[in-house]
C-alpha atoms as a PDB file:
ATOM      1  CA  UNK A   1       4.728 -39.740-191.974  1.00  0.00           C
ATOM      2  CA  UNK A   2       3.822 -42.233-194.727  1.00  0.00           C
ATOM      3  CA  UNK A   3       6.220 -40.869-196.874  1.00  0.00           C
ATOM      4  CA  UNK A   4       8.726 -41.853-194.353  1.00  0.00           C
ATOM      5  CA  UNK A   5       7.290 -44.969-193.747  1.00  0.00           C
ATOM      6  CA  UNK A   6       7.442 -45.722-197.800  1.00  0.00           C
ATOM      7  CA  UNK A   7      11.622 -44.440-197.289  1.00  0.00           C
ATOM      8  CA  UNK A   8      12.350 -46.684-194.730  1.00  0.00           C
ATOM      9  CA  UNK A   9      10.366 -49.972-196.563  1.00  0.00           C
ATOM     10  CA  UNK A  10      12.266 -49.201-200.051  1.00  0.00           C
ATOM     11  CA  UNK A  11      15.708 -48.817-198.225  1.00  0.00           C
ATOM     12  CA  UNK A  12      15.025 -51.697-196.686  1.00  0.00           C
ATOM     13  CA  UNK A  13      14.189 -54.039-199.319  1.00  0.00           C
ATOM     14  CA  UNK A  14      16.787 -52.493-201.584  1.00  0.00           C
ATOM     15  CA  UNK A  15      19.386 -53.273-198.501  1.00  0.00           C
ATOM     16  CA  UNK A  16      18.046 -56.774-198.254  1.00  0.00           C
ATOM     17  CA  UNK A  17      17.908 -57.243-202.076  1.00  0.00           C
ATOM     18  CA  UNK A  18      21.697 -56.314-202.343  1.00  0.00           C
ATOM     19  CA  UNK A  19      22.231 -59.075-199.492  1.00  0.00           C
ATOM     20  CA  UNK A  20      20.823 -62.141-200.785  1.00  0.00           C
ATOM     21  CA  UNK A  21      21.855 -61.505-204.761  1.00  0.00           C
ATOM     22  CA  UNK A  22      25.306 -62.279-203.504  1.00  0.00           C
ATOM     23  CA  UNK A  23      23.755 -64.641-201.700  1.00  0.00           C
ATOM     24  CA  UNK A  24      22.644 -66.527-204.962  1.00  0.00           C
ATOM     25  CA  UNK A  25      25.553 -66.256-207.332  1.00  0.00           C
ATOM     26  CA  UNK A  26      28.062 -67.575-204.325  1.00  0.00           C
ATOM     27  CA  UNK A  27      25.488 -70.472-203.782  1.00  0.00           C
ATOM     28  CA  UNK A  28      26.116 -71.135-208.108  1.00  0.00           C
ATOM     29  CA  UNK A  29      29.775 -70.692-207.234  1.00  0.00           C
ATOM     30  CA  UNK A  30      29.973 -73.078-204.569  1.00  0.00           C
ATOM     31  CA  UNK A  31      28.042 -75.987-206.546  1.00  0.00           C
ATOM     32  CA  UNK A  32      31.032 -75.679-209.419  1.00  0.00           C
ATOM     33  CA  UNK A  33      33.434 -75.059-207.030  1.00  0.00           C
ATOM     34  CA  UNK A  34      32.302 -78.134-205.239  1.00  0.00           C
ATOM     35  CA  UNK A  35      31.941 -80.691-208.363  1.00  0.00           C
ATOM     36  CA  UNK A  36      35.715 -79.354-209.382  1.00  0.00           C
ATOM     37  CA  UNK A  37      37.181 -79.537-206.698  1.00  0.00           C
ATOM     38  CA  UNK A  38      38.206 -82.622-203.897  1.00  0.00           C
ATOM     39  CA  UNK A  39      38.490 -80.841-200.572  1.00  0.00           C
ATOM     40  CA  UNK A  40      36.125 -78.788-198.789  1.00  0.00           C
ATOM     41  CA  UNK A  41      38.073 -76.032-198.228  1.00  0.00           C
ATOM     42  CA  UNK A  42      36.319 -74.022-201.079  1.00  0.00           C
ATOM     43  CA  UNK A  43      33.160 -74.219-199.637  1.00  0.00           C
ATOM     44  CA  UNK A  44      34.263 -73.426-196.147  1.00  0.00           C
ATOM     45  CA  UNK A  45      35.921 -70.113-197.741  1.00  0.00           C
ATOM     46  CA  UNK A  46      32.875 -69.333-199.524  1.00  0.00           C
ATOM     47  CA  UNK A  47      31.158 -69.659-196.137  1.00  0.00           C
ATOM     48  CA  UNK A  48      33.597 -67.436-194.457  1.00  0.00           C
ATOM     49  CA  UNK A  49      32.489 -64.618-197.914  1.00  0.00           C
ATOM     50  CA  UNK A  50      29.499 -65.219-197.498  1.00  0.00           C
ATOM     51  CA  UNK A  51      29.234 -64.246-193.590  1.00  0.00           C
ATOM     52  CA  UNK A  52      31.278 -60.975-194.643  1.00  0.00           C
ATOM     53  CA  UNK A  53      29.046 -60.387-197.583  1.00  0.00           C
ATOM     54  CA  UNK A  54      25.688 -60.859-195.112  1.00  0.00           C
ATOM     55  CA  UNK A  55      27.664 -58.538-193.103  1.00  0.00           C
ATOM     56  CA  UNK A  56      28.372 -55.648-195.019  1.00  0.00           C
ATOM     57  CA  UNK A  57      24.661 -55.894-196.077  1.00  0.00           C
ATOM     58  CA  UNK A  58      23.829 -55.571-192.539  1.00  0.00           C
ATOM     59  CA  UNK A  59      25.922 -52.605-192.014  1.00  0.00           C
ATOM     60  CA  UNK A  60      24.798 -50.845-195.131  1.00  0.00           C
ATOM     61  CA  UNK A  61      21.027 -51.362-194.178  1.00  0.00           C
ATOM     62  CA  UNK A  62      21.905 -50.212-190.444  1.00  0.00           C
ATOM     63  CA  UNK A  63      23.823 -47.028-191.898  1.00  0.00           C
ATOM     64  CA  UNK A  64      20.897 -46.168-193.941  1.00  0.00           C
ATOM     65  CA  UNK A  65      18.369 -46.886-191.441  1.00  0.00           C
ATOM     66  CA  UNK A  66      19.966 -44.644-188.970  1.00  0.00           C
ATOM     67  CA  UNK A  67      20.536 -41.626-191.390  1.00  0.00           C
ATOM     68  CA  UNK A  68      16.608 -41.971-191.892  1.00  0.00           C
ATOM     69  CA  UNK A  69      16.006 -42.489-188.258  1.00  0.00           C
ATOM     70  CA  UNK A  70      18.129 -39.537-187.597  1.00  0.00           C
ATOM     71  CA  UNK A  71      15.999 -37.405-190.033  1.00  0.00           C
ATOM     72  CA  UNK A  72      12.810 -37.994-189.028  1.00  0.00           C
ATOM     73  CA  UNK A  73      13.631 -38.010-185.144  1.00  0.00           C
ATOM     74  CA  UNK A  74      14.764 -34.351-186.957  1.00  0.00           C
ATOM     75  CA  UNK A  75      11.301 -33.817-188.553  1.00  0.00           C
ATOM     76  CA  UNK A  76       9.535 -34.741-185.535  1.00  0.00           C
ATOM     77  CA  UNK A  77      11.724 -32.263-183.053  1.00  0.00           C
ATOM     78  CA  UNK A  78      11.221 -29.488-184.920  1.00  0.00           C
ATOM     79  CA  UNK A  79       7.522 -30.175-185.595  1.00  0.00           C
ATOM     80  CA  UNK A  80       6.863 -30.338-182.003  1.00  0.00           C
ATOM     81  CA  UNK A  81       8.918 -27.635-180.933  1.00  0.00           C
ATOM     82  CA  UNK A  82       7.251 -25.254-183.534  1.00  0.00           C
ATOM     83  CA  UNK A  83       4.044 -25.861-181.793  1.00  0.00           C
ATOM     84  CA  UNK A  84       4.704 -25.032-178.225  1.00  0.00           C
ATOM     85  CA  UNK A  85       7.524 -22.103-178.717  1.00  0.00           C
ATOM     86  CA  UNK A  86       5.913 -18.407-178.239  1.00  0.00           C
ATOM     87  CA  UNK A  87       4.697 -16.458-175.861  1.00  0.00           C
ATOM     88  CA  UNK A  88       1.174 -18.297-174.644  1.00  0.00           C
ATOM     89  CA  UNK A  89      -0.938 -15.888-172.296  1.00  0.00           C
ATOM     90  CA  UNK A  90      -4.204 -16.503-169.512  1.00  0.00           C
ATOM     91  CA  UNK A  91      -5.853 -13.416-168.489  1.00  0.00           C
ATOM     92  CA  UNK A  92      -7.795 -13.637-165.149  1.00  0.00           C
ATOM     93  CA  UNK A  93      -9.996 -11.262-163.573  1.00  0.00           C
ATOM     94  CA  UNK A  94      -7.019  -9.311-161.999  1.00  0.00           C
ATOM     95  CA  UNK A  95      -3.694 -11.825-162.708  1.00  0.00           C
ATOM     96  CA  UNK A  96      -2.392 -12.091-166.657  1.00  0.00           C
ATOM     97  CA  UNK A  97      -0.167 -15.314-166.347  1.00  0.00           C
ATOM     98  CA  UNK A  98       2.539 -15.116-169.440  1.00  0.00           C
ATOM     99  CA  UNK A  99       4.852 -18.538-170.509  1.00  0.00           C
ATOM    100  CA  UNK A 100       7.111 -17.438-173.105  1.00  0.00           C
ATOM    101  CA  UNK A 101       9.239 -21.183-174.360  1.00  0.00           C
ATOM    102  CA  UNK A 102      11.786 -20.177-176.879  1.00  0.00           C
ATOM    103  CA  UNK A 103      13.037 -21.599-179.499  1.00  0.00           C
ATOM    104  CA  UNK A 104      17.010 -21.989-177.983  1.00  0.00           C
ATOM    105  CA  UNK A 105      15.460 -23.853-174.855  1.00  0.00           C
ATOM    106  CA  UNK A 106      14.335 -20.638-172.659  1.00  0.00           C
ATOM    107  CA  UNK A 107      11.493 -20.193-170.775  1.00  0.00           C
ATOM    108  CA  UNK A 108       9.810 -17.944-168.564  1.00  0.00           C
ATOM    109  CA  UNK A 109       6.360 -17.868-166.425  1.00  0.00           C
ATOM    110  CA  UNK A 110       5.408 -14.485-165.241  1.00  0.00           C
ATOM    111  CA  UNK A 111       2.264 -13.612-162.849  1.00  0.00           C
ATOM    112  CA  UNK A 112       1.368  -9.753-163.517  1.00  0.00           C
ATOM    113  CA  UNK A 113      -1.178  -7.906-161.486  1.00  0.00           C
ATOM    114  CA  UNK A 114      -0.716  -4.262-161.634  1.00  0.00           C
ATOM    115  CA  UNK A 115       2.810  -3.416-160.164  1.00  0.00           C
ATOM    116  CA  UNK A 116       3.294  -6.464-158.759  1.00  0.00           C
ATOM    117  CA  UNK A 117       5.116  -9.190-160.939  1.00  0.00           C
ATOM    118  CA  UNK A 118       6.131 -12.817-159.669  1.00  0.00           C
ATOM    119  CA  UNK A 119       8.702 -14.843-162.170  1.00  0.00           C
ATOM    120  CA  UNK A 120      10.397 -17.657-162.938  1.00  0.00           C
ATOM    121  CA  UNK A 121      12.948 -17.768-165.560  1.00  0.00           C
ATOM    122  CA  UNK A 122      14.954 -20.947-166.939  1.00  0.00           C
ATOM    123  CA  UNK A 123      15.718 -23.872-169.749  1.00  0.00           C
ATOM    124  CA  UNK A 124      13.164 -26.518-170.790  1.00  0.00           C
ATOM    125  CA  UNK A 125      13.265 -29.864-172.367  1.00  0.00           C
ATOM    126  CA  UNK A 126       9.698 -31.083-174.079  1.00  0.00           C
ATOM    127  CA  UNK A 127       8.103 -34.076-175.467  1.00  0.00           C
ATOM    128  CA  UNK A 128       5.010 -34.384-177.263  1.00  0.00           C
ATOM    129  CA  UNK A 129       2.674 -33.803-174.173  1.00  0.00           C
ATOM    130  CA  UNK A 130       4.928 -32.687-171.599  1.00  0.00           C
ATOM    131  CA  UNK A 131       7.159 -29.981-171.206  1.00  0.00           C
ATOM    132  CA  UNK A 132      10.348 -30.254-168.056  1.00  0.00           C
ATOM    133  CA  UNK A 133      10.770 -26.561-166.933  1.00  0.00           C
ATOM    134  CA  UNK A 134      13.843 -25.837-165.045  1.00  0.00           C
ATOM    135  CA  UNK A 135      13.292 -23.386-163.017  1.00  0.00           C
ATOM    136  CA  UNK A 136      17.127 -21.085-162.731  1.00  0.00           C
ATOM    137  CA  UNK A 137      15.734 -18.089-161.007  1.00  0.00           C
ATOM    138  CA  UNK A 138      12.260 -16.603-159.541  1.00  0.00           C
ATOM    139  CA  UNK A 139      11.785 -13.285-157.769  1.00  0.00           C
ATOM    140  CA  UNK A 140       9.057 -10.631-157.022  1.00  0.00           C
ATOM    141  CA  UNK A 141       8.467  -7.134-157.855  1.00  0.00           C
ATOM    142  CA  UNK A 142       6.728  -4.451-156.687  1.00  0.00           C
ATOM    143  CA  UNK A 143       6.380  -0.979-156.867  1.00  0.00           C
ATOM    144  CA  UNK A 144       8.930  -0.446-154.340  1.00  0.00           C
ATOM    145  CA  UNK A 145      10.884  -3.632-154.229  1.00  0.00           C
ATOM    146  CA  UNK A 146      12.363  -6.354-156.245  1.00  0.00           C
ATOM    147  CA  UNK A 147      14.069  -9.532-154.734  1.00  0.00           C
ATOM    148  CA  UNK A 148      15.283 -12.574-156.697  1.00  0.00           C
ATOM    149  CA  UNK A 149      16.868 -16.063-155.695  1.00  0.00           C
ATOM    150  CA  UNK A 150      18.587 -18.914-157.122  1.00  0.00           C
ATOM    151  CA  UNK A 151      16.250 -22.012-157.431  1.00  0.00           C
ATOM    152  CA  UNK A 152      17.007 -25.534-158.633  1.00  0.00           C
ATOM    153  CA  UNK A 153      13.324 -26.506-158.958  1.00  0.00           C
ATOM    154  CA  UNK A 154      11.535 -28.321-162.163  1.00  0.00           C
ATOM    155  CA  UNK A 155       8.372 -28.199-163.127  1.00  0.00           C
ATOM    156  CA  UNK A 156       5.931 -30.772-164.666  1.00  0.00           C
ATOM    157  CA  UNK A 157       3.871 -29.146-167.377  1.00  0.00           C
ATOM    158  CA  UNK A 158       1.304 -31.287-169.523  1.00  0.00           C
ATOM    159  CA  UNK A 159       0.001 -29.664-172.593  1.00  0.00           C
ATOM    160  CA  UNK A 160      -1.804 -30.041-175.710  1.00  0.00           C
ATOM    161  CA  UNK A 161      -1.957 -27.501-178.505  1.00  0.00           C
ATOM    162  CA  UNK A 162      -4.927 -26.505-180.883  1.00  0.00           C
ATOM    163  CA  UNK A 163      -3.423 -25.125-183.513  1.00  0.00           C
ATOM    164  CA  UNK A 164      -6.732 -24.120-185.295  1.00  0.00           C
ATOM    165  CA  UNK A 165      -7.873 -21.809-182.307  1.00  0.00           C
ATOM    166  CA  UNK A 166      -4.247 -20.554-181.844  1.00  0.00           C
ATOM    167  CA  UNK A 167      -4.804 -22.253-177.978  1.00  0.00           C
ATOM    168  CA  UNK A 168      -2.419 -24.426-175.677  1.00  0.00           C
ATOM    169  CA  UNK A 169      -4.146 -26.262-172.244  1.00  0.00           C
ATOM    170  CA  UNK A 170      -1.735 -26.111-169.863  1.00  0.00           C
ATOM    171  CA  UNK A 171      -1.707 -28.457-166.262  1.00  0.00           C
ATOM    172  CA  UNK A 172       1.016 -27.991-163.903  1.00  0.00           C
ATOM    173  CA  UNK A 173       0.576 -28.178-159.945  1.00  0.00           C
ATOM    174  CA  UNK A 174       4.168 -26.092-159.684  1.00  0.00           C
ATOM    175  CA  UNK A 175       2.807 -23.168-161.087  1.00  0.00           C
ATOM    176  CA  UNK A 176       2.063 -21.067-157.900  1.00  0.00           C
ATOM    177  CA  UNK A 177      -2.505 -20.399-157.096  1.00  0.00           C
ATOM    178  CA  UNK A 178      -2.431 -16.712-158.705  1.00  0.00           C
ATOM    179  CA  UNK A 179      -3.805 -13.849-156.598  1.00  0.00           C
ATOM    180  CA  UNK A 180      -7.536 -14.566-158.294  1.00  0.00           C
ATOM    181  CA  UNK A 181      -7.262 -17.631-156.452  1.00  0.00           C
ATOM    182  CA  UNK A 182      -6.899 -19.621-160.308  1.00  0.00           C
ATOM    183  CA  UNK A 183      -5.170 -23.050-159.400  1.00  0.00           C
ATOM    184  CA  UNK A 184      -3.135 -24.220-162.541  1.00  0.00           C
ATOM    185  CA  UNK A 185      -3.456 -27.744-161.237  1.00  0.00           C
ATOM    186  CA  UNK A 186      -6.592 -27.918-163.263  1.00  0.00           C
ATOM    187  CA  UNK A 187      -6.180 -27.409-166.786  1.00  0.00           C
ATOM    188  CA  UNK A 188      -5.889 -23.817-167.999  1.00  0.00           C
ATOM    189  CA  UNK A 189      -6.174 -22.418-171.807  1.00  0.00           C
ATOM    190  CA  UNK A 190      -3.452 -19.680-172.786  1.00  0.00           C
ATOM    191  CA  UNK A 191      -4.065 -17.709-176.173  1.00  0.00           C
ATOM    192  CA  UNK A 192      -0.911 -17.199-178.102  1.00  0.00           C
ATOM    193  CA  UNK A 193       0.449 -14.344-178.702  1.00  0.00           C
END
């Protein structure tokens, strides 16, 4: 982050640098042209260059400011969406609760106890602490029987990610009370996978 800090300073003091030399020699310009010359017109065309000059500074400064902007908005997307991809995983006494984000914007929350399976699968869009689960489709399975429906829900999730311990605390009140009675309201720690 300094390092991109130290970019955008340099670019801009080169872009403001290129601005005001012209700045300077138009000003010299402009004195002759003035002590040669009767009218005013000079000077009011000098004006007019120097507006286009200030300008084109602008425009160059703005260009390179957004193709910096652009690449660290870049640096920062894929930083953050490095550390909550994968397959994150909460083992209760009888319930194994599995969110698996993927990297091309999937994501899935299973509930596992034995036979019995509840999911929700769909696309996600996350920020540095939270993480907008649409939910597509959620169904049950059993042993015997498996039924699925269309949903249109989304789901709040805040989280935070300890890379050192390989951890992510989780907190979302959409996430249904498992069937060990664990409410993910409060937050929960998955280990990842």
């Amino acid at each position: 982050m300094k390092l991109t800090n130290r970019i955008i300073r340099t670019l801009f003091i080169i872009a403001l640098l290129a601005s005001v030399s012209p700045v300077f020699s138009k000003a010299k310009r402009m004195e002759v042209k003035d002590e040669t010359e009767e009218s005013g017109s000079t000077v009011k065309d000098d004006w007019k260059q120097f507006g286009k000059d200030t300008a084109e500074a602008a425009k160059s400064l703005g260009k390179a400011l957004g193709t910096t902007g652009k690449k660290i908005g870049d640096e920062v997307k894929n930083s953050v969406s490095q550390k909550y991809c994968g397959t994150w995983v909460y083992k209760g006494r009888k319930v194994t609760t599995t969110v698996v984000i993927g990297e091309g914007g999937t994501m899935s929350v299973t509930q596992k106890q034995i036979l019995d399976v509840k999911y929700w699968n769909g696309t996600y869009t996350g920020t540095l602490a939270l993480i907008v689960f649409n939910v597509r489709k959620s169904g049950e399975k059993t042993g015997f029987s498996k039924k699925e429906v269309d949903d249109n829900k989304s789901w709040r999730l805040l989280y935070s990610v300890d890379d050192e311990k390989g951890t992510m605390s989780l907190t979302c009140s959409a996430i249904p009370t498992d069937a060990d009675g664990h409410n993910f309201s409060n937050a929960t720690v998955f280990v990842k996978q």
